[in-house]
Every structure is written in C-alpha cells, then in structure tokens.
PDB file of N, CA and C in Angstrom:
ATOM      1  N   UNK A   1       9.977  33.961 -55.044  1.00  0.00           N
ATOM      2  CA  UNK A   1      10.403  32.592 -54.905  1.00  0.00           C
ATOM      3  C   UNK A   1       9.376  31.635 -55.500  1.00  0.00           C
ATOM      4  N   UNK A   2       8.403  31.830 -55.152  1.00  0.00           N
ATOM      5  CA  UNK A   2       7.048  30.807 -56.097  1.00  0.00           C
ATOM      6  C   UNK A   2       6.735  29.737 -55.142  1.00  0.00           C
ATOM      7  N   UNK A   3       5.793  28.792 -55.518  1.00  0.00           N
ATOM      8  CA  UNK A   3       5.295  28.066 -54.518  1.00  0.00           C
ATOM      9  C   UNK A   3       6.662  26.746 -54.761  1.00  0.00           C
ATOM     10  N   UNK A   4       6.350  25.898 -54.021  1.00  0.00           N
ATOM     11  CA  UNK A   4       7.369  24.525 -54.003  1.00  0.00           C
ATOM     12  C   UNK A   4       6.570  23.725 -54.735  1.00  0.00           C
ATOM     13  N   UNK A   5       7.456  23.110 -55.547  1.00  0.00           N
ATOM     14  CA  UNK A   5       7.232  22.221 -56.368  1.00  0.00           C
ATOM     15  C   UNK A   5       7.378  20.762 -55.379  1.00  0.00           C
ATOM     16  N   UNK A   6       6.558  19.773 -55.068  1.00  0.00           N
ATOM     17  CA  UNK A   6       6.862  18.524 -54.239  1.00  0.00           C
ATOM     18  C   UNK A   6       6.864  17.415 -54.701  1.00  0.00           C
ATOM     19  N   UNK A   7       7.497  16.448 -54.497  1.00  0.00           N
ATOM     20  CA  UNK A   7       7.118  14.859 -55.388  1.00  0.00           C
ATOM     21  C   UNK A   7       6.833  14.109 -54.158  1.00  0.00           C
ATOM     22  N   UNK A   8       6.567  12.691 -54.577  1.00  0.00           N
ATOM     23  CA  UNK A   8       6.735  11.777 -53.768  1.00  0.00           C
ATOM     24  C   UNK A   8       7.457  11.562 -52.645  1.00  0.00           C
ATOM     25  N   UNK A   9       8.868  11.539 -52.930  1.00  0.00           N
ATOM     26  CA  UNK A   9       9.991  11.829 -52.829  1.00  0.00           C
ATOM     27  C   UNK A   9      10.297  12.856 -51.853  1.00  0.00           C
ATOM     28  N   UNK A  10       9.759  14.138 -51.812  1.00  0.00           N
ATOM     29  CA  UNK A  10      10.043  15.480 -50.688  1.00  0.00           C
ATOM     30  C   UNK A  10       8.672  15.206 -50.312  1.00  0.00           C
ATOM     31  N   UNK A  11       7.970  15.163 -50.341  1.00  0.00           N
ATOM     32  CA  UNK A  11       6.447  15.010 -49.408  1.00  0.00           C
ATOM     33  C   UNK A  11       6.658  15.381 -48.142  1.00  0.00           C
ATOM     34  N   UNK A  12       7.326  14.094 -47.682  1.00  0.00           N
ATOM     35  CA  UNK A  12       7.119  14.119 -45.990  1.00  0.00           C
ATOM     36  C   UNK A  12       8.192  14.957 -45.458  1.00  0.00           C
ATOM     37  N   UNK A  13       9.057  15.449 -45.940  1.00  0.00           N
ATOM     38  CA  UNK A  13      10.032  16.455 -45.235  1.00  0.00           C
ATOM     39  C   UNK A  13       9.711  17.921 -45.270  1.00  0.00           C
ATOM     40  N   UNK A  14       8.885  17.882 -46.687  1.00  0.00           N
ATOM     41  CA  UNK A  14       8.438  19.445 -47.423  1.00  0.00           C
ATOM     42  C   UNK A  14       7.077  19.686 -46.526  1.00  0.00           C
ATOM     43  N   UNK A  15       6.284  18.591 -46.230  1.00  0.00           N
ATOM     44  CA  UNK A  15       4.597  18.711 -46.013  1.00  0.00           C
ATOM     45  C   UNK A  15       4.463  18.245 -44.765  1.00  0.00           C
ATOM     46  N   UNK A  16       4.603  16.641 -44.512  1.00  0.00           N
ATOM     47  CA  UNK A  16       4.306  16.451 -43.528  1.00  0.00           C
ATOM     48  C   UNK A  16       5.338  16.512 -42.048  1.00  0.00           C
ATOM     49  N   UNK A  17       6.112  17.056 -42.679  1.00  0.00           N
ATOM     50  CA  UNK A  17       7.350  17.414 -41.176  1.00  0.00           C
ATOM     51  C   UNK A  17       7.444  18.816 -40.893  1.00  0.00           C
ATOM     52  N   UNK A  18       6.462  19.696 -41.979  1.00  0.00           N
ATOM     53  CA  UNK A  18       7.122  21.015 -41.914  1.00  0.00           C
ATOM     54  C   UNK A  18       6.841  21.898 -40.595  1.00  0.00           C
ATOM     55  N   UNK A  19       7.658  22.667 -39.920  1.00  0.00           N
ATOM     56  CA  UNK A  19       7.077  23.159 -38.597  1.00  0.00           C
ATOM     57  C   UNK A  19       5.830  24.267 -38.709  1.00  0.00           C
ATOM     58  N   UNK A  20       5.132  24.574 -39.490  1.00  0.00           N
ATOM     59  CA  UNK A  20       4.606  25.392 -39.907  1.00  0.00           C
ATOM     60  C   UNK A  20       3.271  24.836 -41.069  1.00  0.00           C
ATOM     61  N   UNK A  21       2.058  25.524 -41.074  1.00  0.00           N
ATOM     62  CA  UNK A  21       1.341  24.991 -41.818  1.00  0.00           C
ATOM     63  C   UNK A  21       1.521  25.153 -43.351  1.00  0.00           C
ATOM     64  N   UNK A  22       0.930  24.325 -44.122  1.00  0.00           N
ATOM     65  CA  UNK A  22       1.288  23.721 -45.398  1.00  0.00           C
ATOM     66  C   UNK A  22       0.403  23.864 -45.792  1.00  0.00           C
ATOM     67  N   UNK A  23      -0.018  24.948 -47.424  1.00  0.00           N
ATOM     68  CA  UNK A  23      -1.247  24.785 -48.561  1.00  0.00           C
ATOM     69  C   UNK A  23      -0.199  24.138 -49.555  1.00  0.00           C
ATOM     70  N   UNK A  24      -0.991  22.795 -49.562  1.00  0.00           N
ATOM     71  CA  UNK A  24      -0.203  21.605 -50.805  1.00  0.00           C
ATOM     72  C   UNK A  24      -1.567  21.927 -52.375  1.00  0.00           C
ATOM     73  N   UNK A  25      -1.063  22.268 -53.512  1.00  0.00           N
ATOM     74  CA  UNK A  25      -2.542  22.832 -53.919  1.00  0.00           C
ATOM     75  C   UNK A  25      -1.840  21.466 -55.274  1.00  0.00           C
ATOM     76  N   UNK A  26      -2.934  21.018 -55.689  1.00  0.00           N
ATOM     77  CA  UNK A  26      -2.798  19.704 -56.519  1.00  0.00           C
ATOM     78  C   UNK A  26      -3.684  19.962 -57.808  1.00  0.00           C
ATOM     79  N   UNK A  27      -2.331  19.859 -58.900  1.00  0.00           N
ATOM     80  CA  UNK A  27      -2.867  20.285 -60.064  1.00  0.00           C
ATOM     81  C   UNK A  27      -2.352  19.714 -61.395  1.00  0.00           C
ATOM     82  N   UNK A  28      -2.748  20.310 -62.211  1.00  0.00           N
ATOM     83  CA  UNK A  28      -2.024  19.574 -63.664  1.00  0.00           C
ATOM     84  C   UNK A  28      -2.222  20.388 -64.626  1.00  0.00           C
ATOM     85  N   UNK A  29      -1.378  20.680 -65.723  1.00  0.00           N
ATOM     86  CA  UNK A  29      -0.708  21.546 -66.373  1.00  0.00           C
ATOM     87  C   UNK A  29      -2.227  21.711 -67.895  1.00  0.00           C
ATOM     88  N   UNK A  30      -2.866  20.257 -68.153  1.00  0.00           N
ATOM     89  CA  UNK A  30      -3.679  20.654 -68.930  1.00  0.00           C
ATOM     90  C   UNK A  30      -4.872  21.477 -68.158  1.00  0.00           C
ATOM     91  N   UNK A  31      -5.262  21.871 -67.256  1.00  0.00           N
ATOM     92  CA  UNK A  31      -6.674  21.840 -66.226  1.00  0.00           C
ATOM     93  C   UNK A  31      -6.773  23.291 -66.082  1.00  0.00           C
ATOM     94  N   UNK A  32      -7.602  23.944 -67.051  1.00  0.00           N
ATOM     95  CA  UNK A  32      -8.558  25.208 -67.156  1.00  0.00           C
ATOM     96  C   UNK A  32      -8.199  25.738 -65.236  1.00  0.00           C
ATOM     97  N   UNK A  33      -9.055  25.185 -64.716  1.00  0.00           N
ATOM     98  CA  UNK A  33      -8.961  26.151 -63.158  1.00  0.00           C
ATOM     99  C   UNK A  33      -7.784  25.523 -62.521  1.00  0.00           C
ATOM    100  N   UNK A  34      -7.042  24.872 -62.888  1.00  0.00           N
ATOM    101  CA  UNK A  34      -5.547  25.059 -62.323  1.00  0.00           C
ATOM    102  C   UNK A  34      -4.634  26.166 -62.530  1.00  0.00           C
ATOM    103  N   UNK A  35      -5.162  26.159 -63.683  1.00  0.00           N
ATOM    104  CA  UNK A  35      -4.371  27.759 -64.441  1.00  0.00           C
ATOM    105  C   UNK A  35      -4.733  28.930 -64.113  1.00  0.00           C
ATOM    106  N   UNK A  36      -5.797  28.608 -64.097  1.00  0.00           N
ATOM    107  CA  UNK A  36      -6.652  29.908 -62.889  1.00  0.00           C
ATOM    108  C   UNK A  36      -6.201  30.626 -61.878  1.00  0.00           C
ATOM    109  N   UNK A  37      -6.507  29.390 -61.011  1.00  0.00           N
ATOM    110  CA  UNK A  37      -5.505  29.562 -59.497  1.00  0.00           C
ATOM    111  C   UNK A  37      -4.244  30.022 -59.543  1.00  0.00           C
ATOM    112  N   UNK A  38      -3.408  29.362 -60.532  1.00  0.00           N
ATOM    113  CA  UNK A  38      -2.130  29.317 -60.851  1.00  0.00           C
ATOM    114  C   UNK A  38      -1.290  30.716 -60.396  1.00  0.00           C
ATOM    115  N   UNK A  39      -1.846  31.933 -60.441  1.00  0.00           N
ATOM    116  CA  UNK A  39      -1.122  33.198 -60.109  1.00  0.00           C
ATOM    117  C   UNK A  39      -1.805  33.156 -58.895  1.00  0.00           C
ATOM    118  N   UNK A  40      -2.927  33.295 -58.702  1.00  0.00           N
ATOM    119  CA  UNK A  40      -3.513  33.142 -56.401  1.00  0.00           C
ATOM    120  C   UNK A  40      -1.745  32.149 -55.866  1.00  0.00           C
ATOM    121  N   UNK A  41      -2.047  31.512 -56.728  1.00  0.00           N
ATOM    122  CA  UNK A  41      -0.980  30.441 -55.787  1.00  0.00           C
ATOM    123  C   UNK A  41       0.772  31.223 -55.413  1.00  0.00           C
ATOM    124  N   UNK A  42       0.722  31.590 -56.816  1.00  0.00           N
ATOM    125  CA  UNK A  42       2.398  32.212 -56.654  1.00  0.00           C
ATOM    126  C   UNK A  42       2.144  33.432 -55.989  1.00  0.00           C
ATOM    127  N   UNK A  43       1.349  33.976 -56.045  1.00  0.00           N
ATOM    128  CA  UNK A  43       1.174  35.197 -54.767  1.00  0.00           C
ATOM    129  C   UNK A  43       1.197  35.015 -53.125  1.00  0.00           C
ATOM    130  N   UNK A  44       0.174  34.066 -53.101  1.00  0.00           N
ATOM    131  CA  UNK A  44       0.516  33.848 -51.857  1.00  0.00           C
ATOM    132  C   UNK A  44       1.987  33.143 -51.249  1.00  0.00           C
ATOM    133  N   UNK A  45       2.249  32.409 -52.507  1.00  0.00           N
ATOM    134  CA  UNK A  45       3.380  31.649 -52.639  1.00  0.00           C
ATOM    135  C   UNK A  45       4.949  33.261 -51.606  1.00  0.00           C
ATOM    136  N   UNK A  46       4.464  34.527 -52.488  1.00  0.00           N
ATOM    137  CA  UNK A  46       5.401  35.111 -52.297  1.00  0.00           C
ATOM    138  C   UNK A  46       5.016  36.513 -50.848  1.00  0.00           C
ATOM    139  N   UNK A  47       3.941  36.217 -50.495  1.00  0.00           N
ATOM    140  CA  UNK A  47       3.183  36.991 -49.619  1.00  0.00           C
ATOM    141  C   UNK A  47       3.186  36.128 -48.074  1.00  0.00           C
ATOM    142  N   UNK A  48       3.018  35.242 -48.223  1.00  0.00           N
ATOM    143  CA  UNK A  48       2.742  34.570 -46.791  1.00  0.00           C
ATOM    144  C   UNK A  48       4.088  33.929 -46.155  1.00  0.00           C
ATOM    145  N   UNK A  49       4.652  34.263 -45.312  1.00  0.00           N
ATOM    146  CA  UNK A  49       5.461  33.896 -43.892  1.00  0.00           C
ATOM    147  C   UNK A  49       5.053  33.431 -43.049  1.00  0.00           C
ATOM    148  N   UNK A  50       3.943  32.700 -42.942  1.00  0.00           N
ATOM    149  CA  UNK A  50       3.772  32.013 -41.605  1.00  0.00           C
ATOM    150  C   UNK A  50       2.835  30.173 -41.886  1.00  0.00           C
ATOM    151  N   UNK A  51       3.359  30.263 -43.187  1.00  0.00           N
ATOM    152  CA  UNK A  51       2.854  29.393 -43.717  1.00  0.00           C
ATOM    153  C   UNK A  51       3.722  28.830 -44.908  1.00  0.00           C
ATOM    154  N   UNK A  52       4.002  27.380 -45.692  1.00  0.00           N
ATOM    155  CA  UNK A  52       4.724  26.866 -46.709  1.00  0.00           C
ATOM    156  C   UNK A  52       3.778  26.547 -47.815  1.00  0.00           C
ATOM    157  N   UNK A  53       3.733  27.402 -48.880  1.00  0.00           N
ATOM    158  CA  UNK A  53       2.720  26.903 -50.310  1.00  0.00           C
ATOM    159  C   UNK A  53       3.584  26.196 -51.095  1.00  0.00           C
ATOM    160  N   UNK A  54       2.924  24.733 -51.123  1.00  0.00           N
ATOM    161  CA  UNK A  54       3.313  23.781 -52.053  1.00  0.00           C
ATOM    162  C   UNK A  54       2.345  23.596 -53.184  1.00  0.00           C
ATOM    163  N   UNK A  55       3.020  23.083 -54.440  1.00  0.00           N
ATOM    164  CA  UNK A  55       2.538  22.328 -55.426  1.00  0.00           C
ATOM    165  C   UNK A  55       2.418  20.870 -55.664  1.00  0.00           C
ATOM    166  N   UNK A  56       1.491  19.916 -56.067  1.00  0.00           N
ATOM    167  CA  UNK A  56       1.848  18.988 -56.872  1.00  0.00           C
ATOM    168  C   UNK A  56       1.332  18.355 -58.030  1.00  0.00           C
ATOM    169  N   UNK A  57       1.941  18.050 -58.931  1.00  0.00           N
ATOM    170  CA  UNK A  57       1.508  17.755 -60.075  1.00  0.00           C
ATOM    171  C   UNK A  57       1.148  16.645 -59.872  1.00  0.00           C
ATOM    172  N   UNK A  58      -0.315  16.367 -60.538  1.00  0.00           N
ATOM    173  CA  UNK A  58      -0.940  14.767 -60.380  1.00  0.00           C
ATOM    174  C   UNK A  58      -0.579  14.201 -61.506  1.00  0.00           C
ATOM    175  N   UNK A  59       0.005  14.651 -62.728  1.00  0.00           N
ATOM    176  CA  UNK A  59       0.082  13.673 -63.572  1.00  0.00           C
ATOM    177  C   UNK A  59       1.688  13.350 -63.547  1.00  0.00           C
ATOM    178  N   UNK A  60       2.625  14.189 -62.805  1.00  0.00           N
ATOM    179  CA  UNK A  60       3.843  12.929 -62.259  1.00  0.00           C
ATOM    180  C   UNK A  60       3.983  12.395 -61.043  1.00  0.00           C
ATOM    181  N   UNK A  61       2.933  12.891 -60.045  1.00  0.00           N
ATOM    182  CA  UNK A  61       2.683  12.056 -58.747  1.00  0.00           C
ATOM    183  C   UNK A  61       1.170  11.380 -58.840  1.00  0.00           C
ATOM    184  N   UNK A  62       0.786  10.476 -59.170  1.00  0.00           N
ATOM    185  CA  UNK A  62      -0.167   9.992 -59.284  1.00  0.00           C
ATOM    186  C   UNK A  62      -0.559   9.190 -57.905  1.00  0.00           C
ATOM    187  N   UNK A  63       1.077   8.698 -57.306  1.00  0.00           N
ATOM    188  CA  UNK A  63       0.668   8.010 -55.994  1.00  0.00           C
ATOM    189  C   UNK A  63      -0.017   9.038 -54.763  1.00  0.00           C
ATOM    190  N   UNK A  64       0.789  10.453 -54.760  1.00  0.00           N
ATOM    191  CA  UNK A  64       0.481  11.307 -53.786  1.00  0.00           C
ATOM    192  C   UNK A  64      -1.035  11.958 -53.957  1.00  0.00           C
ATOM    193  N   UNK A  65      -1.245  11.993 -55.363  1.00  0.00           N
ATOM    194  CA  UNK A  65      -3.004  12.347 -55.210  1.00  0.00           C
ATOM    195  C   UNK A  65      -3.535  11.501 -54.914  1.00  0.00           C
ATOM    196  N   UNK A  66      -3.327   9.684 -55.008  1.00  0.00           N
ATOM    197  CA  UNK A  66      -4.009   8.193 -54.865  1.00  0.00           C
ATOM    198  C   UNK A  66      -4.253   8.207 -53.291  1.00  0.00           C
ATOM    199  N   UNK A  67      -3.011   8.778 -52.752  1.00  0.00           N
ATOM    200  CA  UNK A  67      -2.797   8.424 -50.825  1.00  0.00           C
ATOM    201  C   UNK A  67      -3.962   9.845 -50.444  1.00  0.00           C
ATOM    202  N   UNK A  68      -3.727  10.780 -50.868  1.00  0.00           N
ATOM    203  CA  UNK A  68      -4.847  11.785 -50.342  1.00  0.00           C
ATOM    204  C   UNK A  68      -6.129  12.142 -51.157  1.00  0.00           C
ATOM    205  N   UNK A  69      -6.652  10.874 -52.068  1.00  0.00           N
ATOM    206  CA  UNK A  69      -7.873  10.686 -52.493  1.00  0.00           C
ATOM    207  C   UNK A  69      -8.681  12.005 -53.629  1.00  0.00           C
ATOM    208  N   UNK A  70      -7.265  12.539 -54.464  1.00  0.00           N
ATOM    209  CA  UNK A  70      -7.777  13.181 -54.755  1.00  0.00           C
ATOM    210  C   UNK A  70      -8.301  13.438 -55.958  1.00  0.00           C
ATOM    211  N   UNK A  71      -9.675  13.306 -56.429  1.00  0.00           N
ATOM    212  CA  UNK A  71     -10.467  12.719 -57.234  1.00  0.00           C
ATOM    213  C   UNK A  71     -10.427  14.385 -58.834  1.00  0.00           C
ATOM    214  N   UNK A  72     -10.656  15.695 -58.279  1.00  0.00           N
ATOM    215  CA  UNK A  72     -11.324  16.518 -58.903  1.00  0.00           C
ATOM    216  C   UNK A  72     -10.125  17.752 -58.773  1.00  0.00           C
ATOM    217  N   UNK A  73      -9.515  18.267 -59.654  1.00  0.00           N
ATOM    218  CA  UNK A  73      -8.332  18.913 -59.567  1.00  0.00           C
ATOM    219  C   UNK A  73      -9.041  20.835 -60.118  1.00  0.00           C
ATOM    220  N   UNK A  74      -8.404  21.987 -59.221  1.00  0.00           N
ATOM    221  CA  UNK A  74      -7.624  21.571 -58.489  1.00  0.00           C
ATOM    222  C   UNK A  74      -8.492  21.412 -57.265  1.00  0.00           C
ATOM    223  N   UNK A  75      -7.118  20.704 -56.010  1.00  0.00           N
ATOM    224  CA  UNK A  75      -8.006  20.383 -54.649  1.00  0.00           C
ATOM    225  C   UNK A  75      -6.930  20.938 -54.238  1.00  0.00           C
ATOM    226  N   UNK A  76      -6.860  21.941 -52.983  1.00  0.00           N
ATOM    227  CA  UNK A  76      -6.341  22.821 -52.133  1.00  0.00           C
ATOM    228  C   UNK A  76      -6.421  21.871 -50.568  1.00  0.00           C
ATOM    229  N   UNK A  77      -5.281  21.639 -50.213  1.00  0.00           N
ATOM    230  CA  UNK A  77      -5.498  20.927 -49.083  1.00  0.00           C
ATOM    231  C   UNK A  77      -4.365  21.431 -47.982  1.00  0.00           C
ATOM    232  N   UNK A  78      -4.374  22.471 -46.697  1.00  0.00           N
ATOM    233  CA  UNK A  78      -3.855  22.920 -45.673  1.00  0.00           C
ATOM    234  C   UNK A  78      -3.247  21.360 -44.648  1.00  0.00           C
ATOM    235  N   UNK A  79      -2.107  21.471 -44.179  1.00  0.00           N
ATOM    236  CA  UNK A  79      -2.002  20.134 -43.537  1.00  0.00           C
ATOM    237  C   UNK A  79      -1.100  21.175 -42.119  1.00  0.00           C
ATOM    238  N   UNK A  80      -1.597  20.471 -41.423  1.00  0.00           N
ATOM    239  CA  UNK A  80      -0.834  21.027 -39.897  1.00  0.00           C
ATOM    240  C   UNK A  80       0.219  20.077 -39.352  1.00  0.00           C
ATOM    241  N   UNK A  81       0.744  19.888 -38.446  1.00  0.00           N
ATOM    242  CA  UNK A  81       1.051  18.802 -37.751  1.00  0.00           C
ATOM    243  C   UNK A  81       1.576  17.354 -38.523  1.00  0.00           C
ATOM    244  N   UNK A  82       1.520  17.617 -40.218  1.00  0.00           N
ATOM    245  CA  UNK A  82       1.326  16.077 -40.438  1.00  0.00           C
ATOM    246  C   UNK A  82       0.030  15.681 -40.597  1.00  0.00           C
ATOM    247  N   UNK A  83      -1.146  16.832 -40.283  1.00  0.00           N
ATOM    248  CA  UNK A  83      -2.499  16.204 -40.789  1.00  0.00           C
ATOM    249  C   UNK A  83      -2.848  17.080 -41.564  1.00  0.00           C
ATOM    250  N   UNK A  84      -4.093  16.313 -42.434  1.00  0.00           N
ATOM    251  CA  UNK A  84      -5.059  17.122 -43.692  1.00  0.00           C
ATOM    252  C   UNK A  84      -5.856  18.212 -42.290  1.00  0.00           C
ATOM    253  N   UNK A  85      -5.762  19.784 -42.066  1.00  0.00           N
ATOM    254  CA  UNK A  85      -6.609  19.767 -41.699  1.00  0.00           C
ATOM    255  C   UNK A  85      -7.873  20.583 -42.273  1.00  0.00           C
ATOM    256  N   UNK A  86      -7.301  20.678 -43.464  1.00  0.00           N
ATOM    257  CA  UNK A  86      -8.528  21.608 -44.491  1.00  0.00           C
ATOM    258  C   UNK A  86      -8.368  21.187 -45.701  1.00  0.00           C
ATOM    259  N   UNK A  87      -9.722  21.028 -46.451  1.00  0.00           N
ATOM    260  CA  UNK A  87      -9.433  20.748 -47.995  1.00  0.00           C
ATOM    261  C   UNK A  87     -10.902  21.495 -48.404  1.00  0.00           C
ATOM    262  N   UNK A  88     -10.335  21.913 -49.932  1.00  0.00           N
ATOM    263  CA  UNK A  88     -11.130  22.392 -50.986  1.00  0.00           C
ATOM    264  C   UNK A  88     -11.049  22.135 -52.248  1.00  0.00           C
ATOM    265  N   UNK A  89     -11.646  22.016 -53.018  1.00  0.00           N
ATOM    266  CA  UNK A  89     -12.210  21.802 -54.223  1.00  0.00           C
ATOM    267  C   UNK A  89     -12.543  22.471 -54.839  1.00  0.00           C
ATOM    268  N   UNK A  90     -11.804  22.773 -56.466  1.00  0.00           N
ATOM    269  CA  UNK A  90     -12.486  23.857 -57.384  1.00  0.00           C
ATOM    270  C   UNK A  90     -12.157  25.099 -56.811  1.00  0.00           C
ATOM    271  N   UNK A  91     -11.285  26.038 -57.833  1.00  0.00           N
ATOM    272  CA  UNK A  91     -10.752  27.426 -57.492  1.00  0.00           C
ATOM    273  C   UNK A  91     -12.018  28.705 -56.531  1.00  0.00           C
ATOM    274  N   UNK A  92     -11.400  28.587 -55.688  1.00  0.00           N
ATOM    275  CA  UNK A  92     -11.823  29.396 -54.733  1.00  0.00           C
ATOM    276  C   UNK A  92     -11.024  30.972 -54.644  1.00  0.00           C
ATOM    277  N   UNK A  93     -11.529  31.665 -54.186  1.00  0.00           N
ATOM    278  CA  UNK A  93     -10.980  32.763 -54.073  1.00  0.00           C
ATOM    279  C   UNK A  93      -9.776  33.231 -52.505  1.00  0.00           C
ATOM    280  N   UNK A  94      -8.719  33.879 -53.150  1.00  0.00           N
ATOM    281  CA  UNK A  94      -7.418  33.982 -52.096  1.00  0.00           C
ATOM    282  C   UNK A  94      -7.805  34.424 -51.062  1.00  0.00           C
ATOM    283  N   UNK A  95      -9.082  35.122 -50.688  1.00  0.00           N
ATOM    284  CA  UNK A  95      -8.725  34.853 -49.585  1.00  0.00           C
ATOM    285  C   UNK A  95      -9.971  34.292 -48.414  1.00  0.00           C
ATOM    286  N   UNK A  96     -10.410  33.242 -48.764  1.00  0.00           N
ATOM    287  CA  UNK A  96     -10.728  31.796 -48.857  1.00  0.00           C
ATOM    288  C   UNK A  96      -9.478  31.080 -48.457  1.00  0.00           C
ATOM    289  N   UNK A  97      -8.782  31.033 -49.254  1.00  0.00           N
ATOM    290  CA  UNK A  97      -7.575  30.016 -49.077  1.00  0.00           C
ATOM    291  C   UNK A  97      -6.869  30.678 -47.845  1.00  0.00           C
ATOM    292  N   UNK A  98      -6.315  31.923 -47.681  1.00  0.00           N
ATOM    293  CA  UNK A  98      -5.975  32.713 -46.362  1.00  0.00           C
ATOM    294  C   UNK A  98      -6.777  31.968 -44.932  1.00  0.00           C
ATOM    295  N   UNK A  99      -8.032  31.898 -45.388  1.00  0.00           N
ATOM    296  CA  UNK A  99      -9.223  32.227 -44.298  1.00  0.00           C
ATOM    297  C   UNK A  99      -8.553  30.393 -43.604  1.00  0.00           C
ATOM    298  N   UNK A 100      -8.545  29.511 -45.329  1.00  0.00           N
ATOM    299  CA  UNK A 100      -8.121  27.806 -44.710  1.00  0.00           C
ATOM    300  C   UNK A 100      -6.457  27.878 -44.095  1.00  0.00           C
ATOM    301  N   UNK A 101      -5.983  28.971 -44.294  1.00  0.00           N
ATOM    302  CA  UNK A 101      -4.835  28.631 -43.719  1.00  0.00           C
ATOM    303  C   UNK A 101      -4.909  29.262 -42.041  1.00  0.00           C
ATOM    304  N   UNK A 102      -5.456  30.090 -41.749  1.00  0.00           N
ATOM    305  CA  UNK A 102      -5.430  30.268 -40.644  1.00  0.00           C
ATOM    306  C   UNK A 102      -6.380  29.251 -39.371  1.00  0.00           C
ATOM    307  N   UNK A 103      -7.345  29.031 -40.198  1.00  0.00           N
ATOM    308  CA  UNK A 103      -8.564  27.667 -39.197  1.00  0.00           C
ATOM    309  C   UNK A 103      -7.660  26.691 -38.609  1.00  0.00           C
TER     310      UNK A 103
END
C-alpha cells in the first residue's frame, strides 16, 4: 500500500484525528536524503499495523511545514493524540524511527 500521501487539506483527519499514532515524514522530491529514506519509509509504510505512515511534500504544502516549523528536510515527526510527540532530523536509521514510534 505505501505510505499516505497528505495535504493541507487531509492533515487533520489523516494526522491529527487519527486513532492511532502517526510518522508524518516531510520531504521533497529534489532532496538527496529524502530519497534515501524514501524505501525505510515505504517499508515501514507496508510493515507496521499499529501505527499510520504519512508523507508530505513541502514544496506543495508549504503551509503544513510553516505550522510545524519545519526548517531542514527530511524531518520525521510521530504525532499521538493530535500532538508532535517525537521529531527528527536528517535520515536516521528504521529502526530509530520504530524505536520514535513506540516512545
């Protein structure tokens, strides 16, 4: 299935309503370690059930990286409840990202 693609637009129904925790991973199509990540992501994308892996592109959501400050791509950010409650910076290893989804 692959990770979710999110806009503006699905945000808060996809991310911040979801009953279940959320890796929203924020990226852009020219960006060396986006591309990187890029298969970590669709793996877990197709491996994890107890959790929703989203995408978003900063260069057609510019507002949704502006509202969650996000300066240095990519940034990996876990949200619980409707909150940020983990963020990272710069491709990290999967299971790192596992380790932020369970905290």
């Amino acid at each position: 299935m692959g990770a979710l693609h999110v806009t503006t637009a699905t945000f808060e129904n996809e991310v911040l309503k979801a009953d279940k925790p959320v890796l929203v991973d924020f990226w852009a199509s020219w960006c060396g370690p986006c591309q990187m990540l890029l298969p970590v992501i669709e793996e877990l994308a197709d491996e994890v059930t107890d959790a929703k892996i989203c995408k978003v592109n900063v260069d057609e959501e510019p507002e949704l990286a502006g509202r969650y400050k996000v300066m240095t791509i990519p940034t990996l950010m876990v949200v619980k409840d409707g909150k940020v409650a983990d963020t990272s910076v710069g491709v990290i290893p999967k299971d790192a990202i596992l380790k932020m989804l369970k905290a």
